[in-house]
PDB file of N, CA and C in Angstrom:
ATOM      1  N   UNK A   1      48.046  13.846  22.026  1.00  0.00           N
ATOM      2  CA  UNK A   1      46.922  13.888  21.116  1.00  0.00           C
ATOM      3  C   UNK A   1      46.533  15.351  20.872  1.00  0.00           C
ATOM      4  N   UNK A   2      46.184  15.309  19.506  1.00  0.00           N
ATOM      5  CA  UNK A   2      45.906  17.005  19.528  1.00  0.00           C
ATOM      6  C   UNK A   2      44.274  17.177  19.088  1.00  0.00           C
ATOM      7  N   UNK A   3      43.829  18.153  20.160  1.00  0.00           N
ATOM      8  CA  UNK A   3      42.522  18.716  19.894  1.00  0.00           C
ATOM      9  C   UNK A   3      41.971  20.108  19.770  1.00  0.00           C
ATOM     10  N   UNK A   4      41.135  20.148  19.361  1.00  0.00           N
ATOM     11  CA  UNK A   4      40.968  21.550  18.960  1.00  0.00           C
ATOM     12  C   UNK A   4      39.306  21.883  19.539  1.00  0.00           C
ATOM     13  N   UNK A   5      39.189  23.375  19.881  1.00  0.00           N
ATOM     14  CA  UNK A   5      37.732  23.382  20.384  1.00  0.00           C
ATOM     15  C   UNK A   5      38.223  25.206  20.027  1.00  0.00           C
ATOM     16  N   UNK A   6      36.161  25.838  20.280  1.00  0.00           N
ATOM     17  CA  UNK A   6      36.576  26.497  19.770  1.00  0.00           C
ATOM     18  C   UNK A   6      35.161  27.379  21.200  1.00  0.00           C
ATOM     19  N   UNK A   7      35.295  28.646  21.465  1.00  0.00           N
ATOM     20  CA  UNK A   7      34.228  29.183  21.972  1.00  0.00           C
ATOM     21  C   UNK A   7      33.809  30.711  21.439  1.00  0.00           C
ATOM     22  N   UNK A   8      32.533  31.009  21.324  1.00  0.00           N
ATOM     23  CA  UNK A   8      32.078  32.148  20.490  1.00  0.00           C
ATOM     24  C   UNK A   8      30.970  33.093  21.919  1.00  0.00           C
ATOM     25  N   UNK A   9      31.667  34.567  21.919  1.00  0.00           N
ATOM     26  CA  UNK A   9      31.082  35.183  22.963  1.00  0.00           C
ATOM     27  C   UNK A   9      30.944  36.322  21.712  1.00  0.00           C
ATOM     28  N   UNK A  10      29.278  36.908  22.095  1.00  0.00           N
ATOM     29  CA  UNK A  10      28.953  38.461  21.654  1.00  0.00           C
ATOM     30  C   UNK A  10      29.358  39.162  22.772  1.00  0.00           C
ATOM     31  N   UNK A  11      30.258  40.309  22.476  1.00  0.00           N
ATOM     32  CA  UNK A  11      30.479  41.560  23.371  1.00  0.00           C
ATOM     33  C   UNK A  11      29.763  42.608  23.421  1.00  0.00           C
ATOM     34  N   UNK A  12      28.884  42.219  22.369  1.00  0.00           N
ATOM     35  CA  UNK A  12      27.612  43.934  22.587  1.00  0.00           C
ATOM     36  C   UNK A  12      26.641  43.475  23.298  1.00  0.00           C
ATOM     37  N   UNK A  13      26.443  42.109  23.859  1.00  0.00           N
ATOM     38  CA  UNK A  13      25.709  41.250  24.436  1.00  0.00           C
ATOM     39  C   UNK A  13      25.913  40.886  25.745  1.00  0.00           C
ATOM     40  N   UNK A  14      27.356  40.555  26.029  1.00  0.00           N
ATOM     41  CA  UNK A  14      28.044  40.266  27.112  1.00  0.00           C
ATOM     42  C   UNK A  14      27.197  38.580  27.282  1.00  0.00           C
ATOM     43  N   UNK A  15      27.150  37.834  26.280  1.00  0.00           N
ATOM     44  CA  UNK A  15      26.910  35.965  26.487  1.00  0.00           C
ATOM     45  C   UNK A  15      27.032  35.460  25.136  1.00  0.00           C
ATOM     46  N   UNK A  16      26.881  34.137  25.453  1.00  0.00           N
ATOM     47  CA  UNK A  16      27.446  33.307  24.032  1.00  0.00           C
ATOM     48  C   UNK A  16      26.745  33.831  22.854  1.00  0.00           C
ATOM     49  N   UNK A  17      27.079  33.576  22.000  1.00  0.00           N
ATOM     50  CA  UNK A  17      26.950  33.654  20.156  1.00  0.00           C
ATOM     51  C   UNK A  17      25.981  32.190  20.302  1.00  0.00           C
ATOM     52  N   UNK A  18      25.228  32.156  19.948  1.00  0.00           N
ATOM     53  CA  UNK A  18      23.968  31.148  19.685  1.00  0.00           C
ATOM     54  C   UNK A  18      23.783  31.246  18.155  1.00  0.00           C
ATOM     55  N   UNK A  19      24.252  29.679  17.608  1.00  0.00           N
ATOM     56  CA  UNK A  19      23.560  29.347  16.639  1.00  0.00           C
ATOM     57  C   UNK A  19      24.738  29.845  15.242  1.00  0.00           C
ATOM     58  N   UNK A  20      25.856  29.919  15.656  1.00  0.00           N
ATOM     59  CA  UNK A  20      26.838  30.352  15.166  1.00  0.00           C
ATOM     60  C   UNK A  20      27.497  29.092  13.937  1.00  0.00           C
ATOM     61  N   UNK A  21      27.265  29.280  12.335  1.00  0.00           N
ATOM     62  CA  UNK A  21      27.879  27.968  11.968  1.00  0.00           C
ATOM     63  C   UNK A  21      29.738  27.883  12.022  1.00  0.00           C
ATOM     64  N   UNK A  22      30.149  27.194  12.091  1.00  0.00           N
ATOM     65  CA  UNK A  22      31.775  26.917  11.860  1.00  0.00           C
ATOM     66  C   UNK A  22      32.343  26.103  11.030  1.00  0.00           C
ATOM     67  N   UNK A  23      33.462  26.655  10.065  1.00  0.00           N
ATOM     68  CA  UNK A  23      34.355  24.993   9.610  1.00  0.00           C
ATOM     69  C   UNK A  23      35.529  25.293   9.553  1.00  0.00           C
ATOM     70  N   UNK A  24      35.576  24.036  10.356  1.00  0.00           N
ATOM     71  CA  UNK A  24      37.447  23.960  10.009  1.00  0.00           C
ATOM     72  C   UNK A  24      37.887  22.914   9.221  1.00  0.00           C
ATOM     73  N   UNK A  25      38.795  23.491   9.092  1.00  0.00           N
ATOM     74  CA  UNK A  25      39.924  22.743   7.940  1.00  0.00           C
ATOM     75  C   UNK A  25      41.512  22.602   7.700  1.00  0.00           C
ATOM     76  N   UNK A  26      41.662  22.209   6.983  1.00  0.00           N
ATOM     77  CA  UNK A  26      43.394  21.702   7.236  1.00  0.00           C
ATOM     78  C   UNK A  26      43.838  22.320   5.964  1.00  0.00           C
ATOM     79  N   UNK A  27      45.180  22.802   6.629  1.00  0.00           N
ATOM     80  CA  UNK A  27      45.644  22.856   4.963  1.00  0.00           C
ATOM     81  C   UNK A  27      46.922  21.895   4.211  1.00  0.00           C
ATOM     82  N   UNK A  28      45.932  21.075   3.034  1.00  0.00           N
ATOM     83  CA  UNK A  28      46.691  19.837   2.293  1.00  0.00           C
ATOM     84  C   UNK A  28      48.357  20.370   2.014  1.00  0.00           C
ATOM     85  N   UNK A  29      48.056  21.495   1.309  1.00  0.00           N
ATOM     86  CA  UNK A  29      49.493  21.963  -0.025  1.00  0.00           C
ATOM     87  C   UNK A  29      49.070  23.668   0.262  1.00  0.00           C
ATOM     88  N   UNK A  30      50.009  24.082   0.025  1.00  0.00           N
ATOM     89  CA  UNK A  30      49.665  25.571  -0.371  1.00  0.00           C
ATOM     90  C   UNK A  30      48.421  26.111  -0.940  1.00  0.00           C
ATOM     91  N   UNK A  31      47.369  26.385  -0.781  1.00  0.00           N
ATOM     92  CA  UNK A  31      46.031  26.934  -1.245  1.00  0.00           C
ATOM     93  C   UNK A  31      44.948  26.046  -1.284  1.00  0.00           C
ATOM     94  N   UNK A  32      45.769  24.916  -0.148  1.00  0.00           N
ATOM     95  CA  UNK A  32      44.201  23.591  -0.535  1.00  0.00           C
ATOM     96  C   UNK A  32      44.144  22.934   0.491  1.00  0.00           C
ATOM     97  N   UNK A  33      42.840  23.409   0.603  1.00  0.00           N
ATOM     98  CA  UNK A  33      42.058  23.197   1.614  1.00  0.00           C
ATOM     99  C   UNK A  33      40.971  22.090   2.182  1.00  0.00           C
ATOM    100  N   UNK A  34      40.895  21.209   2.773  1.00  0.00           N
ATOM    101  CA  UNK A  34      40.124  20.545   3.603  1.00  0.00           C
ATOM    102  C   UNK A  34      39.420  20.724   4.587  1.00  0.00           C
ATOM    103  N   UNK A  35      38.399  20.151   4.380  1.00  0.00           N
ATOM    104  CA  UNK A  35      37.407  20.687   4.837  1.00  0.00           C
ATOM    105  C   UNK A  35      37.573  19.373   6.457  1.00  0.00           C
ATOM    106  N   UNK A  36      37.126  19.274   7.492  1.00  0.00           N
ATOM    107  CA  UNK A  36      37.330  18.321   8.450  1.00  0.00           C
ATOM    108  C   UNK A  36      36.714  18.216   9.553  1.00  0.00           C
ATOM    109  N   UNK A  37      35.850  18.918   9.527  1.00  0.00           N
ATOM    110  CA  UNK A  37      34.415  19.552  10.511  1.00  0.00           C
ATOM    111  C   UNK A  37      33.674  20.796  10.544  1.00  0.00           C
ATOM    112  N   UNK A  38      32.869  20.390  10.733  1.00  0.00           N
ATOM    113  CA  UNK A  38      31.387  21.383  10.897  1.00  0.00           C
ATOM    114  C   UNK A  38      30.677  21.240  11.935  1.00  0.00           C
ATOM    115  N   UNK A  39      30.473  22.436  12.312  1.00  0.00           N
ATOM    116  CA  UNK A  39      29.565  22.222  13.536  1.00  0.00           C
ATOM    117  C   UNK A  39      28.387  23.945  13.599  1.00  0.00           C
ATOM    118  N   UNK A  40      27.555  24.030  14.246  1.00  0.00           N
ATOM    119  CA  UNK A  40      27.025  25.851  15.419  1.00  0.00           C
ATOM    120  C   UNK A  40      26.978  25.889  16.376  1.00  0.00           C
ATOM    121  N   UNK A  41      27.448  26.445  16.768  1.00  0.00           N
ATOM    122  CA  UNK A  41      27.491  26.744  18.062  1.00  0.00           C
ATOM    123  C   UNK A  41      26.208  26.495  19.147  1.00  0.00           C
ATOM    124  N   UNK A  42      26.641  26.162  19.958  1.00  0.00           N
ATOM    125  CA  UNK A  42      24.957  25.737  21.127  1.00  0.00           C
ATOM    126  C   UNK A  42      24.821  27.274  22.086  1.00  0.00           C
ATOM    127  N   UNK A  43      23.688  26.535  22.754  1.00  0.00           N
ATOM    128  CA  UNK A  43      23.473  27.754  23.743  1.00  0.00           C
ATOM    129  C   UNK A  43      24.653  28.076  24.809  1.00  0.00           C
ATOM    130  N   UNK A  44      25.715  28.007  24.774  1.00  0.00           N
ATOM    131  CA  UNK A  44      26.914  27.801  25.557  1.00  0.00           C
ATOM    132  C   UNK A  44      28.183  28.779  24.899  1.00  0.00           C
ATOM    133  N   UNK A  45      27.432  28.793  23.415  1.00  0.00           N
ATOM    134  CA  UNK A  45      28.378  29.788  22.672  1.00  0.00           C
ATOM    135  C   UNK A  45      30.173  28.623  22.153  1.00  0.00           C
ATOM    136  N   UNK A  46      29.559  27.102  22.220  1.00  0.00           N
ATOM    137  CA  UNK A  46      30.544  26.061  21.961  1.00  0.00           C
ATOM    138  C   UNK A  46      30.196  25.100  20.772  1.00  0.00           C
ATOM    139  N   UNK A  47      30.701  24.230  20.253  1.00  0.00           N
ATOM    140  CA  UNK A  47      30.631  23.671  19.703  1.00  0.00           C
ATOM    141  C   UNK A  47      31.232  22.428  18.905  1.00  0.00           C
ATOM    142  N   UNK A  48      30.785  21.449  20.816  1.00  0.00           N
ATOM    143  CA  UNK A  48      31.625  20.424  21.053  1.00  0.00           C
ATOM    144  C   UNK A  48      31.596  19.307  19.821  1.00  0.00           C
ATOM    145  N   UNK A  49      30.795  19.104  18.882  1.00  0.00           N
ATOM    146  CA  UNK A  49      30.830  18.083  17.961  1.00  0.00           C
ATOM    147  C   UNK A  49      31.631  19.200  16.387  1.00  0.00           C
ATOM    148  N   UNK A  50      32.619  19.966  16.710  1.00  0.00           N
ATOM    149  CA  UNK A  50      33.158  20.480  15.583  1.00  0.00           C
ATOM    150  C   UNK A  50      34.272  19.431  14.822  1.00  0.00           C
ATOM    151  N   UNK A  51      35.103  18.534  15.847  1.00  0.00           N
ATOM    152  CA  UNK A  51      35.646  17.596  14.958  1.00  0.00           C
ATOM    153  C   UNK A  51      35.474  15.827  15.292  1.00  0.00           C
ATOM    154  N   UNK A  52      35.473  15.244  14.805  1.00  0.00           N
ATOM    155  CA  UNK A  52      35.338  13.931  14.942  1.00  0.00           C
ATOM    156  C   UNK A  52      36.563  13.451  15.651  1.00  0.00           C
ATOM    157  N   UNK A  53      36.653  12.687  17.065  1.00  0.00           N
ATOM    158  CA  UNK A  53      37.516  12.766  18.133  1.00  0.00           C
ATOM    159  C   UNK A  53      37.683  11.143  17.666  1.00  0.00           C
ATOM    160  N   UNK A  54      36.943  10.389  16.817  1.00  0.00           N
ATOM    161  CA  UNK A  54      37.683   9.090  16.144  1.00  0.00           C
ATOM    162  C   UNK A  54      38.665   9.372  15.289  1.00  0.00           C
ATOM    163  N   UNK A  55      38.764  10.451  14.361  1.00  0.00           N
ATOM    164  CA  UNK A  55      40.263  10.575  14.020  1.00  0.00           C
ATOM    165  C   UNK A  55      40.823  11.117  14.194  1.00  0.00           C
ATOM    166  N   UNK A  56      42.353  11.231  14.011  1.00  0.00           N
ATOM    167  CA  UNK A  56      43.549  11.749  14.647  1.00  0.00           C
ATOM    168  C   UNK A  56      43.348  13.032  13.414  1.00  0.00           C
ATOM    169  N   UNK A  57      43.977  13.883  14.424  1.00  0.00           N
ATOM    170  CA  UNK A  57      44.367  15.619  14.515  1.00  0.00           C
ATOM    171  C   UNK A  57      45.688  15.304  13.834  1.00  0.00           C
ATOM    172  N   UNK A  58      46.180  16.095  12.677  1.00  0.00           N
ATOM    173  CA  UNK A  58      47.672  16.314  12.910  1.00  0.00           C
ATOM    174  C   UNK A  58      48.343  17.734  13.322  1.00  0.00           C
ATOM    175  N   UNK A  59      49.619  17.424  12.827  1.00  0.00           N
ATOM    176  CA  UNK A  59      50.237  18.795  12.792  1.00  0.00           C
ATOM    177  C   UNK A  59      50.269  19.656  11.983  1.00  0.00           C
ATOM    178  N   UNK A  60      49.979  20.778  11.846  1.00  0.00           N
ATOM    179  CA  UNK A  60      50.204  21.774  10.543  1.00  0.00           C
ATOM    180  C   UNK A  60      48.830  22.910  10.444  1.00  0.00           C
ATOM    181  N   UNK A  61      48.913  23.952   9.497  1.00  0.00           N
ATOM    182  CA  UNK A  61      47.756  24.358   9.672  1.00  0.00           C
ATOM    183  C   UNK A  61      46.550  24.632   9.405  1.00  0.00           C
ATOM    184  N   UNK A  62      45.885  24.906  10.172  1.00  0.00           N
ATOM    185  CA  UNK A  62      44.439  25.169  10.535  1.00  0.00           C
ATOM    186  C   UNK A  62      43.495  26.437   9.812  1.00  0.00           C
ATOM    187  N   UNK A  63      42.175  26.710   9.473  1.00  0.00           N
ATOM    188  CA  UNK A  63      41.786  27.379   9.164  1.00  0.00           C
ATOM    189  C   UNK A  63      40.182  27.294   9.614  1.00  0.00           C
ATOM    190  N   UNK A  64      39.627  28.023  10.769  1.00  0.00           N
ATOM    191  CA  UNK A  64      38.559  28.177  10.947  1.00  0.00           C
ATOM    192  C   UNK A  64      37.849  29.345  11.080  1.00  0.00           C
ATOM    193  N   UNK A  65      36.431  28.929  10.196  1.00  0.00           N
ATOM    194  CA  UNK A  65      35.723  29.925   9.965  1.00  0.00           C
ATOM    195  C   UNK A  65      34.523  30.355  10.888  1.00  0.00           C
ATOM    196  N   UNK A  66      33.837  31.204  10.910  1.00  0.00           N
ATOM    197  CA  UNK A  66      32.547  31.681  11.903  1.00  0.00           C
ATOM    198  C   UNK A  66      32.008  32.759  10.692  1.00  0.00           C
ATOM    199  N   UNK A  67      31.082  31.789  10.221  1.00  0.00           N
ATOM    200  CA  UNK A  67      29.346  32.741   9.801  1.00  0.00           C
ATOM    201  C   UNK A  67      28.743  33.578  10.859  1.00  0.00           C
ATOM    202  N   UNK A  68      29.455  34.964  10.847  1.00  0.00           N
ATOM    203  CA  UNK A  68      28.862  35.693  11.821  1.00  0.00           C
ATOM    204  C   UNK A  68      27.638  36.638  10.877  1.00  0.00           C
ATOM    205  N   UNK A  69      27.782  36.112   9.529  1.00  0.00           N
ATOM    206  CA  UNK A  69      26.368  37.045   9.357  1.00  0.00           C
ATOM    207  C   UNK A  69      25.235  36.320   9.304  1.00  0.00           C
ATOM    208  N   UNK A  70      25.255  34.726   9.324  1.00  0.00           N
ATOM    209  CA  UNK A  70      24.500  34.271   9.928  1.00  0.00           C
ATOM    210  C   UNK A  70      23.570  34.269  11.161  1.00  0.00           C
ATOM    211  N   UNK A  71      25.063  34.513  12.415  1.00  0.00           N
ATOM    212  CA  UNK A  71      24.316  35.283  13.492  1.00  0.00           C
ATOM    213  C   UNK A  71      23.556  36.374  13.681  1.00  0.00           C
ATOM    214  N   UNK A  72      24.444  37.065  12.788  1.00  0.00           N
ATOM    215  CA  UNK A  72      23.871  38.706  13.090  1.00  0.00           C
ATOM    216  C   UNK A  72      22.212  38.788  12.531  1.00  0.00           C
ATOM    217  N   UNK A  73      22.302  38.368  11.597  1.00  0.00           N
ATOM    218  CA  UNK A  73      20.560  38.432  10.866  1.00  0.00           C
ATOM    219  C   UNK A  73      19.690  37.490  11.821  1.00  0.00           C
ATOM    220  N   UNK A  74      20.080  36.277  12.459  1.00  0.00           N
ATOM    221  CA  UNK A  74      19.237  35.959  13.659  1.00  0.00           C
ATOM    222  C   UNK A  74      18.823  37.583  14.807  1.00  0.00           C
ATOM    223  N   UNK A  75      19.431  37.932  14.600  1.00  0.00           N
ATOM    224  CA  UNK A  75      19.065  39.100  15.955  1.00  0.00           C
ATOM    225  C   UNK A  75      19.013  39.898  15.189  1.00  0.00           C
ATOM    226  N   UNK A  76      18.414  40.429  13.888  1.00  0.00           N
ATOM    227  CA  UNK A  76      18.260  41.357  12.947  1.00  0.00           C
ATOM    228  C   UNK A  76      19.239  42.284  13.062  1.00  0.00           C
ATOM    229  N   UNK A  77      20.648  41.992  13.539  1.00  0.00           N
ATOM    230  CA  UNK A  77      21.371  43.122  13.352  1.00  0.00           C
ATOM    231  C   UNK A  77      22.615  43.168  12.119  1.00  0.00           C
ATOM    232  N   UNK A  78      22.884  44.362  11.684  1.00  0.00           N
ATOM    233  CA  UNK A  78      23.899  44.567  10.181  1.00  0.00           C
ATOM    234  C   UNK A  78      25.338  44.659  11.304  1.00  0.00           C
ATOM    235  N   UNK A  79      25.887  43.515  10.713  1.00  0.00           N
ATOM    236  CA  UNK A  79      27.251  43.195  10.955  1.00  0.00           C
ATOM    237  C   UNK A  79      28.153  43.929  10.019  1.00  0.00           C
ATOM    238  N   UNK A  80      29.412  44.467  10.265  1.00  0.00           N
ATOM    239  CA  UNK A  80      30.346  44.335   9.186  1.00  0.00           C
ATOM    240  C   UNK A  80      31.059  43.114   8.633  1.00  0.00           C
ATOM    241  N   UNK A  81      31.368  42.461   9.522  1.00  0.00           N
ATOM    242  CA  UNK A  81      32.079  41.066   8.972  1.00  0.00           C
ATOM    243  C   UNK A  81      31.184  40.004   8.673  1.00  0.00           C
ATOM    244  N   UNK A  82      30.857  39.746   7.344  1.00  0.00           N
ATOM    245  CA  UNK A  82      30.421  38.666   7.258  1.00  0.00           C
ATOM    246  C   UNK A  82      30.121  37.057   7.900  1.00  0.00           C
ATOM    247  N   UNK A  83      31.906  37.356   7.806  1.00  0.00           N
ATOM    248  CA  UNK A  83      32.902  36.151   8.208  1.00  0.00           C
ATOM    249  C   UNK A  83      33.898  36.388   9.143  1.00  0.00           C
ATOM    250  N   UNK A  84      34.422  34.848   9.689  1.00  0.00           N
ATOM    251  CA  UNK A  84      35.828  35.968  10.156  1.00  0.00           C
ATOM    252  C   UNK A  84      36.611  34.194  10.374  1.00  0.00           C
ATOM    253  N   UNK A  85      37.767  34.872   9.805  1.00  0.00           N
ATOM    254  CA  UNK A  85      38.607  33.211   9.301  1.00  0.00           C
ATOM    255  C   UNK A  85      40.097  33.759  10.055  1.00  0.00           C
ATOM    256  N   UNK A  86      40.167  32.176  11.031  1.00  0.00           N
ATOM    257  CA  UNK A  86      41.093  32.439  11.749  1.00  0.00           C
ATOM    258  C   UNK A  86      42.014  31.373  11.045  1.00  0.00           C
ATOM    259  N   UNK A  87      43.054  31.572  10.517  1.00  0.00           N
ATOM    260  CA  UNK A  87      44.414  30.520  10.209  1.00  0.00           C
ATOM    261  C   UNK A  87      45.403  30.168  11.482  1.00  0.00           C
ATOM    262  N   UNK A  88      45.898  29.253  11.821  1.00  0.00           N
ATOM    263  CA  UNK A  88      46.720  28.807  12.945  1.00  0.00           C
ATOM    264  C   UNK A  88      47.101  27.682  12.635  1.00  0.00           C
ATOM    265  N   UNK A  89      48.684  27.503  13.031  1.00  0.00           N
ATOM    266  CA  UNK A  89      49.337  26.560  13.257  1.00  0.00           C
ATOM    267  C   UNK A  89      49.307  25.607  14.621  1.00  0.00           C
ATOM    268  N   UNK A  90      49.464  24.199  14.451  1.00  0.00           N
ATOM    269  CA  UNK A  90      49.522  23.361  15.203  1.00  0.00           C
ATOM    270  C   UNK A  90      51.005  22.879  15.109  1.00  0.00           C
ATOM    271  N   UNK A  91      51.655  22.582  16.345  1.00  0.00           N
ATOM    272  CA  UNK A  91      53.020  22.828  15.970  1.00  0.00           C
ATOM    273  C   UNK A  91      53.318  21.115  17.338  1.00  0.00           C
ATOM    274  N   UNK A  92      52.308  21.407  18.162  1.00  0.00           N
ATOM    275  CA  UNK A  92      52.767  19.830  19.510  1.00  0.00           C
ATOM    276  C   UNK A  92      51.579  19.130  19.687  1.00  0.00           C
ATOM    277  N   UNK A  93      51.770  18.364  20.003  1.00  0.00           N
ATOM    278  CA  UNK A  93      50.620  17.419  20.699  1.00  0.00           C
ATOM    279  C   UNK A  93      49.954  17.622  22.102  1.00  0.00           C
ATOM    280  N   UNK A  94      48.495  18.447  21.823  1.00  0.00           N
ATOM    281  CA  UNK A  94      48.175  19.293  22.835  1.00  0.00           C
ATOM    282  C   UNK A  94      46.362  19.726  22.315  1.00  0.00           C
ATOM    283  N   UNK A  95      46.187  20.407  23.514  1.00  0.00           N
ATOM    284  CA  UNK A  95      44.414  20.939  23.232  1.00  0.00           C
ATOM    285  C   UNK A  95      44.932  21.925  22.804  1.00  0.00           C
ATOM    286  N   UNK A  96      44.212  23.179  21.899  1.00  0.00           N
ATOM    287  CA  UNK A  96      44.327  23.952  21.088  1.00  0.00           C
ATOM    288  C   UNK A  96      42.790  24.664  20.922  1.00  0.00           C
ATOM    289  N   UNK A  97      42.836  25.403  22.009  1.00  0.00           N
ATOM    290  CA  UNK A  97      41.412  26.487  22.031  1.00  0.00           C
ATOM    291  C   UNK A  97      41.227  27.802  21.485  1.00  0.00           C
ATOM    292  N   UNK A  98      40.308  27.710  20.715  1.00  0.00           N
ATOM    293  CA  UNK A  98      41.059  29.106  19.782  1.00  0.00           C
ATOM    294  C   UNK A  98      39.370  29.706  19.760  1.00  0.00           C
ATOM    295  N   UNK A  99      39.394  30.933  20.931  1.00  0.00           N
ATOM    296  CA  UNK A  99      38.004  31.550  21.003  1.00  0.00           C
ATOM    297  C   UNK A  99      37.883  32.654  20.361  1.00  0.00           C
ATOM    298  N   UNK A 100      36.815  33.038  19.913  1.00  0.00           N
ATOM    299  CA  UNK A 100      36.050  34.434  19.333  1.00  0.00           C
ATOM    300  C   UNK A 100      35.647  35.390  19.885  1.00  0.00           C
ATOM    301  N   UNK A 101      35.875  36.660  19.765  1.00  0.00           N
ATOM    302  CA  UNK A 101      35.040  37.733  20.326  1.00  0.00           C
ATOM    303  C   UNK A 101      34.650  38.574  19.401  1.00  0.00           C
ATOM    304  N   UNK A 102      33.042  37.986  19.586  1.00  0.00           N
ATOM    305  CA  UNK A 102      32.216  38.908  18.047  1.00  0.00           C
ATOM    306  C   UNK A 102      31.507  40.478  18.465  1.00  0.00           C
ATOM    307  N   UNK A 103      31.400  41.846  17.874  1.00  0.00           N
ATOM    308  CA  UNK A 103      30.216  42.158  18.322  1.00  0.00           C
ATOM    309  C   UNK A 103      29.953  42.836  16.264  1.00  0.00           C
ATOM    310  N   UNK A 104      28.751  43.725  16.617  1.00  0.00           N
ATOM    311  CA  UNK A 104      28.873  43.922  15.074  1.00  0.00           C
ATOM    312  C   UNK A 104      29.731  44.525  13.824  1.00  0.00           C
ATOM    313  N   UNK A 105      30.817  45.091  14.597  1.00  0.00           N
ATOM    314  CA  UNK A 105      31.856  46.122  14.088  1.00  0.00           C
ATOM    315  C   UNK A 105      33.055  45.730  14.417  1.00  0.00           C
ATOM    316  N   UNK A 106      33.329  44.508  15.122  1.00  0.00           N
ATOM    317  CA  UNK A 106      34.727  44.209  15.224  1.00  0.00           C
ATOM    318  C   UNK A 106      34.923  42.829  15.856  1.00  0.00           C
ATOM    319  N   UNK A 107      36.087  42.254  16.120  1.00  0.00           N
ATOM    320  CA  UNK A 107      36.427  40.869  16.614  1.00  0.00           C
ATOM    321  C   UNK A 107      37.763  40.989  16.912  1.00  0.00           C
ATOM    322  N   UNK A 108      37.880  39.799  17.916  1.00  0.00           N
ATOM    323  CA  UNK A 108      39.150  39.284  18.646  1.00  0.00           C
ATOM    324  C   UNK A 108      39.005  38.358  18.759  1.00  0.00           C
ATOM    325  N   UNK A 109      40.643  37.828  19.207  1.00  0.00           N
ATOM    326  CA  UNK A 109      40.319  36.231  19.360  1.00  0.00           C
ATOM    327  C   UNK A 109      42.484  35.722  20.399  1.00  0.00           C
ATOM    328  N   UNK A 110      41.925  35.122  20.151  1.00  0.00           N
ATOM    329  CA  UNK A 110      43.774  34.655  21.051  1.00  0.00           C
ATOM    330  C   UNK A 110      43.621  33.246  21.222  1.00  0.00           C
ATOM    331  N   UNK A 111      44.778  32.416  21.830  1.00  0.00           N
ATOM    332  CA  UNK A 111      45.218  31.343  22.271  1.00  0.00           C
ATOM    333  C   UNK A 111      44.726  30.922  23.416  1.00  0.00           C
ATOM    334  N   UNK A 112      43.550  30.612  23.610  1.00  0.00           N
ATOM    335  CA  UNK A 112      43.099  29.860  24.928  1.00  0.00           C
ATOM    336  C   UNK A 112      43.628  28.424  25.970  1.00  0.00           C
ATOM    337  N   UNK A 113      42.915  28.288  26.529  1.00  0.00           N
ATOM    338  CA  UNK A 113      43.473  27.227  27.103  1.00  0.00           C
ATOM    339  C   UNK A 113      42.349  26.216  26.951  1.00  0.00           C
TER     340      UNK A 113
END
């Protein structure tokens, strides 16, 4: 079964991203996009109701987003990235953790577990 989760840490902060919106989506055809959950992040910097675990995940790929200037104007601070859109492939039948590292001038992110 394949699932996907996602976790959001501030590094100029050193603790979770609170209040962070997200969407992911699938991609149908070449340039088209589906939309397939929404969620913000909790006080945990997670955001366990991002996909609906009644339907099936497939294979192929992924595109999730983080409104980090959403965040940033919660804590009155000027971000450079608005946004920050991660694309990834799903390739087996497996969990698929794909975390954030925000602060106001830059981001990371990798293959979690």
């Amino acid at each position: 079964m394949i699932t996907i989760s996602t976790h959001v840490l501030d590094t100029s902060k050193g603790k979770p991203a609170v209040e962070v919106p997200i969407l992911l989506e699938f991609m149908k055809s070449q340039n088209e996009w589906q939309e397939i959950g929404k969620a913000t992040t909790n006080k945990d910097g997670r955001a366990p109701e991002l996909i609906n675990k009644e339907i099936p995940l497939e294979k192929g790929t992924y595109r999730i987003t983080f409104d980090t200037n959403t965040y940033f104007k919660l804590s009155d601070i000027k971000g450079f990235y608005p946004t920050v859109s991660i694309v990834f492939q799903i390739e087996n039948e497996e969990h698929h953790h794909v975390p954030l590292l925000i602060n106001p001038f830059g981001y990371s992110t990798y293959r979690g577990s």
